[in-house]
N, C-alpha and C. Protein backbone atom coordinates (compact mmCIF):
# COMPACT_ATOMS: atom_id res chain seq x y z
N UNK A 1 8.48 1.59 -8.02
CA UNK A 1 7.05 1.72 -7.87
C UNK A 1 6.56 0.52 -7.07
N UNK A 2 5.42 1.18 -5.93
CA UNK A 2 5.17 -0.15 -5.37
C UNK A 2 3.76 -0.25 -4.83
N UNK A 3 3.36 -1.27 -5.34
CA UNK A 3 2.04 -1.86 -5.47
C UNK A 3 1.08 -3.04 -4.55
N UNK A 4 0.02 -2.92 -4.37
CA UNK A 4 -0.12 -3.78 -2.88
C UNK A 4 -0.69 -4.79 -3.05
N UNK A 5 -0.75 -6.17 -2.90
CA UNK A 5 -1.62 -6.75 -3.37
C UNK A 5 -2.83 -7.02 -2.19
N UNK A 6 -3.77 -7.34 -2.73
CA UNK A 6 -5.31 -7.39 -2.58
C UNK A 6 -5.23 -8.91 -1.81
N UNK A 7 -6.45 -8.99 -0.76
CA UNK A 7 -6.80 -9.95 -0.33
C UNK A 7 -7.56 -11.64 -1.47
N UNK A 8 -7.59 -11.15 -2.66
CA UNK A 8 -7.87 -11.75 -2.96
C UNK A 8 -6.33 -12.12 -4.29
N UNK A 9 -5.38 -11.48 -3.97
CA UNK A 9 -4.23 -11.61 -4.26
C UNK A 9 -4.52 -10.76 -6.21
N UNK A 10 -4.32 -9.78 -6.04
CA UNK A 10 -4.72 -8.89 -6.98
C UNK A 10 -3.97 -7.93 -7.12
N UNK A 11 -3.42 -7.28 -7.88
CA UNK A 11 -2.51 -5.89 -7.80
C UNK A 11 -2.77 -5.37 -9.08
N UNK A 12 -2.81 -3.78 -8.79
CA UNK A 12 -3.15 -2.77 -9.92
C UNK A 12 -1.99 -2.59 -10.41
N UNK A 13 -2.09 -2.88 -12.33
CA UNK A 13 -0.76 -2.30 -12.51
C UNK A 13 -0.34 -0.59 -12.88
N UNK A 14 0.13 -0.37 -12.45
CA UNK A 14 0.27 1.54 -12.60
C UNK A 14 0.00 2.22 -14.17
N UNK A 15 -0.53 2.73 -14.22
CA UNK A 15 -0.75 3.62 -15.90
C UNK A 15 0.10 3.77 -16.22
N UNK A 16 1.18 4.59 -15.92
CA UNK A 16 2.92 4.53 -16.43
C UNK A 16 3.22 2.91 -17.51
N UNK A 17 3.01 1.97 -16.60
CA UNK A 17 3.45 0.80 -16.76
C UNK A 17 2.89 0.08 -17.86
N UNK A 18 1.37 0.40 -17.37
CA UNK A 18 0.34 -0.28 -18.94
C UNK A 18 0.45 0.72 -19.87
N UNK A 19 0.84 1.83 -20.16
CA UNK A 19 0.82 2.71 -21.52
C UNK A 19 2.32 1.71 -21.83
N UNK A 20 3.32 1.60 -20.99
CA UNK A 20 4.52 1.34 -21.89
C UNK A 20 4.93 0.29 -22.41
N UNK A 21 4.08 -0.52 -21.56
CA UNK A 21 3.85 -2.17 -22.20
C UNK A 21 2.45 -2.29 -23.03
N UNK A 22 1.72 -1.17 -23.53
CA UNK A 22 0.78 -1.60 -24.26
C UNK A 22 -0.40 -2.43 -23.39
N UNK A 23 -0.51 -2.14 -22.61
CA UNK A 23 -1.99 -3.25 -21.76
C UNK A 23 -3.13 -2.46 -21.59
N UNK A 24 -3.90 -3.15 -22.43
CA UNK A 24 -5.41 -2.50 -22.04
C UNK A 24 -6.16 -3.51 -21.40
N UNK A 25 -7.37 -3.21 -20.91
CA UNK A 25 -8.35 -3.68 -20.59
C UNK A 25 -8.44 -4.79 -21.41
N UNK A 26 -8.63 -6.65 -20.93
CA UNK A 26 -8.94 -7.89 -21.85
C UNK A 26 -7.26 -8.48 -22.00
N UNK A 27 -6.55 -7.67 -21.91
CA UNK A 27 -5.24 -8.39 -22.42
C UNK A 27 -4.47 -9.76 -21.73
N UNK A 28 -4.47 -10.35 -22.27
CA UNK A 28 -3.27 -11.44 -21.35
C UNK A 28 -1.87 -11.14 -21.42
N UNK A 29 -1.93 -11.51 -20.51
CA UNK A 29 -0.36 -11.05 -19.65
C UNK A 29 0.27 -12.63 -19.30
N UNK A 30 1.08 -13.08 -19.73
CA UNK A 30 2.17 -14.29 -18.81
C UNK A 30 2.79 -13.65 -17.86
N UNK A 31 2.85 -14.48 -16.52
CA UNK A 31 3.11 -14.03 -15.28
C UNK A 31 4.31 -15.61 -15.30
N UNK A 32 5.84 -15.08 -15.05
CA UNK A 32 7.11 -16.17 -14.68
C UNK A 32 7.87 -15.58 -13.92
N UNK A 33 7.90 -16.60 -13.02
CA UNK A 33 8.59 -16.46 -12.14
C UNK A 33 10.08 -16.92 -11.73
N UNK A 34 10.85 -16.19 -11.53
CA UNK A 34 12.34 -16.66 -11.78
C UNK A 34 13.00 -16.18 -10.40
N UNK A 35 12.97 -16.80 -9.87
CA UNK A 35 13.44 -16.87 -8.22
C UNK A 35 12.83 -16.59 -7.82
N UNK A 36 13.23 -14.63 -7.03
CA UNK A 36 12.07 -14.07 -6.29
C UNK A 36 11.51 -13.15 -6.95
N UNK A 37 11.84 -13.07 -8.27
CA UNK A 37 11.40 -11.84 -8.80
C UNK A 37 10.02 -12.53 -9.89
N UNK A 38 8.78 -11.65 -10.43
CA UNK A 38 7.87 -11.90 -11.16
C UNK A 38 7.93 -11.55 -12.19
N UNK A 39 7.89 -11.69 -13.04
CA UNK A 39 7.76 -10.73 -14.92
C UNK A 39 6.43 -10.50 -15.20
N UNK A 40 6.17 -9.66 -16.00
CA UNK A 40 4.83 -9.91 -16.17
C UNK A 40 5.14 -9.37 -18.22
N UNK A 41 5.09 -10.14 -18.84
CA UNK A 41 4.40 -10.14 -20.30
C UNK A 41 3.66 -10.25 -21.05
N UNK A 42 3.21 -8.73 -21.61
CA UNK A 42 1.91 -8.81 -22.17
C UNK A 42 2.02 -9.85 -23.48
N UNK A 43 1.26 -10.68 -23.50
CA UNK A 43 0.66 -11.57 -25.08
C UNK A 43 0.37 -10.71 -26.21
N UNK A 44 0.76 -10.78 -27.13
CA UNK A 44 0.18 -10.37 -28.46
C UNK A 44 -0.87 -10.72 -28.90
N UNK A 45 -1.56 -10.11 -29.38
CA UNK A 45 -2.93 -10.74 -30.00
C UNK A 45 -2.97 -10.59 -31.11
N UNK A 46 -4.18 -11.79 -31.40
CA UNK A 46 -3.40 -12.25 -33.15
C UNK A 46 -3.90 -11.39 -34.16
N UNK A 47 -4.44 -9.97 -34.20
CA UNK A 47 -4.28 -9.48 -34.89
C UNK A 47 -3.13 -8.47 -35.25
N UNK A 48 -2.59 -7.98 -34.25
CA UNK A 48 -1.12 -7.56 -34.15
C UNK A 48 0.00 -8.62 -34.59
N UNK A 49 0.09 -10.58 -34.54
CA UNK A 49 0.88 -11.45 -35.12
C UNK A 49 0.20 -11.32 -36.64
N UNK A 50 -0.97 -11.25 -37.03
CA UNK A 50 -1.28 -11.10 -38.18
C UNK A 50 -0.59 -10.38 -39.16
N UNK A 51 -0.52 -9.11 -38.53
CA UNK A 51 -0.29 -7.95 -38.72
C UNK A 51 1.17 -8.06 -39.29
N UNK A 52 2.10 -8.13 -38.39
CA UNK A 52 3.48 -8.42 -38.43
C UNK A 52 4.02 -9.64 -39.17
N UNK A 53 2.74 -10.60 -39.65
CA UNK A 53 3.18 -11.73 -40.52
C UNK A 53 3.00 -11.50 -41.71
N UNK A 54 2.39 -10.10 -42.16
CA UNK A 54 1.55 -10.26 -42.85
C UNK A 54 2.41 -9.82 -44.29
N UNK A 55 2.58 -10.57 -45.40
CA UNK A 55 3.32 -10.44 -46.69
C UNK A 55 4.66 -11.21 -45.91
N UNK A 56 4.87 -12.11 -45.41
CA UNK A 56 6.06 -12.44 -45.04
C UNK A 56 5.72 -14.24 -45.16
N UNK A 57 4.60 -14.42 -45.66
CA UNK A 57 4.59 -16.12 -45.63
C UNK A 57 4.52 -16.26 -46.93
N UNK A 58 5.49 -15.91 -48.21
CA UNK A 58 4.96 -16.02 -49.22
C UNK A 58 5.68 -17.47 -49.99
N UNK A 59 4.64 -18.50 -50.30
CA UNK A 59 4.87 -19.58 -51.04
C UNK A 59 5.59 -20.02 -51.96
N UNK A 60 5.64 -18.80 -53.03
CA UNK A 60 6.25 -19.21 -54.33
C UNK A 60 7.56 -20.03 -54.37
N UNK A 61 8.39 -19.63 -53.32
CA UNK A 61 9.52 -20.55 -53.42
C UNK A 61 9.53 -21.92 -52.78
N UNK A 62 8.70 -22.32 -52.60
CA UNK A 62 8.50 -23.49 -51.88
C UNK A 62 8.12 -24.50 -52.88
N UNK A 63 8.35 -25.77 -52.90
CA UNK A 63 7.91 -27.04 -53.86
C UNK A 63 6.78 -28.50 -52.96
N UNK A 64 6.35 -28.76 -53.95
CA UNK A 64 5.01 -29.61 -53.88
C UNK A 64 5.74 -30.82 -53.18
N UNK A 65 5.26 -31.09 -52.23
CA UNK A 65 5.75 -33.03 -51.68
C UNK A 65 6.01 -33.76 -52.56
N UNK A 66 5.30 -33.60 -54.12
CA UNK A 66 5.75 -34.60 -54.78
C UNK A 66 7.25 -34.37 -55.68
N UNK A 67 7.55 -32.98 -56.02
CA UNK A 67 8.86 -32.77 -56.40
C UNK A 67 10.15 -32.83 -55.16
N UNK A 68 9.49 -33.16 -54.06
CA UNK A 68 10.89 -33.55 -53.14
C UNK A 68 11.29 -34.97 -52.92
N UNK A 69 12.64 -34.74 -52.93
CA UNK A 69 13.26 -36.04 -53.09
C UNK A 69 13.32 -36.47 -51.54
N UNK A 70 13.29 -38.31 -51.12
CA UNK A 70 12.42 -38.80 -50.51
C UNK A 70 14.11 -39.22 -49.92
């Protein structure tokens, strides 16, 4: 697929592409570059890290600063 960029250095990414990476409208994307080629990765947003953290930070097994040995 191939895409043109804009005078103001801009390129549309194809609907194919944003349904399969999840990109809507507002999203950040990291753009790296690794030779000549570009990546483009959409960011998670923190209600989706929420989401996926969510019941997985659980405390109980953890001990107070003062019961650890120094």
């Amino acid at each position: 697929m191939t895409v043109k960029v804009s005078p103001k250095y801009q390129v549309v990414i194809p609907e194919d592409v944003r349904h399969s990476l999840g990109i809507s409208p507002g999203a950040q994307v990291e753009v790296i570059a690794k030779g000549r080629v570009a990546y483009l990765v959409p960011l998670a947003e923190m209600n989706d890290i929420k989401k996926a953290l969510k019941g997985s930070l659980d405390s109980r097994g953890l001990r107070d600063k003062k019961d650890r040995s120094v």
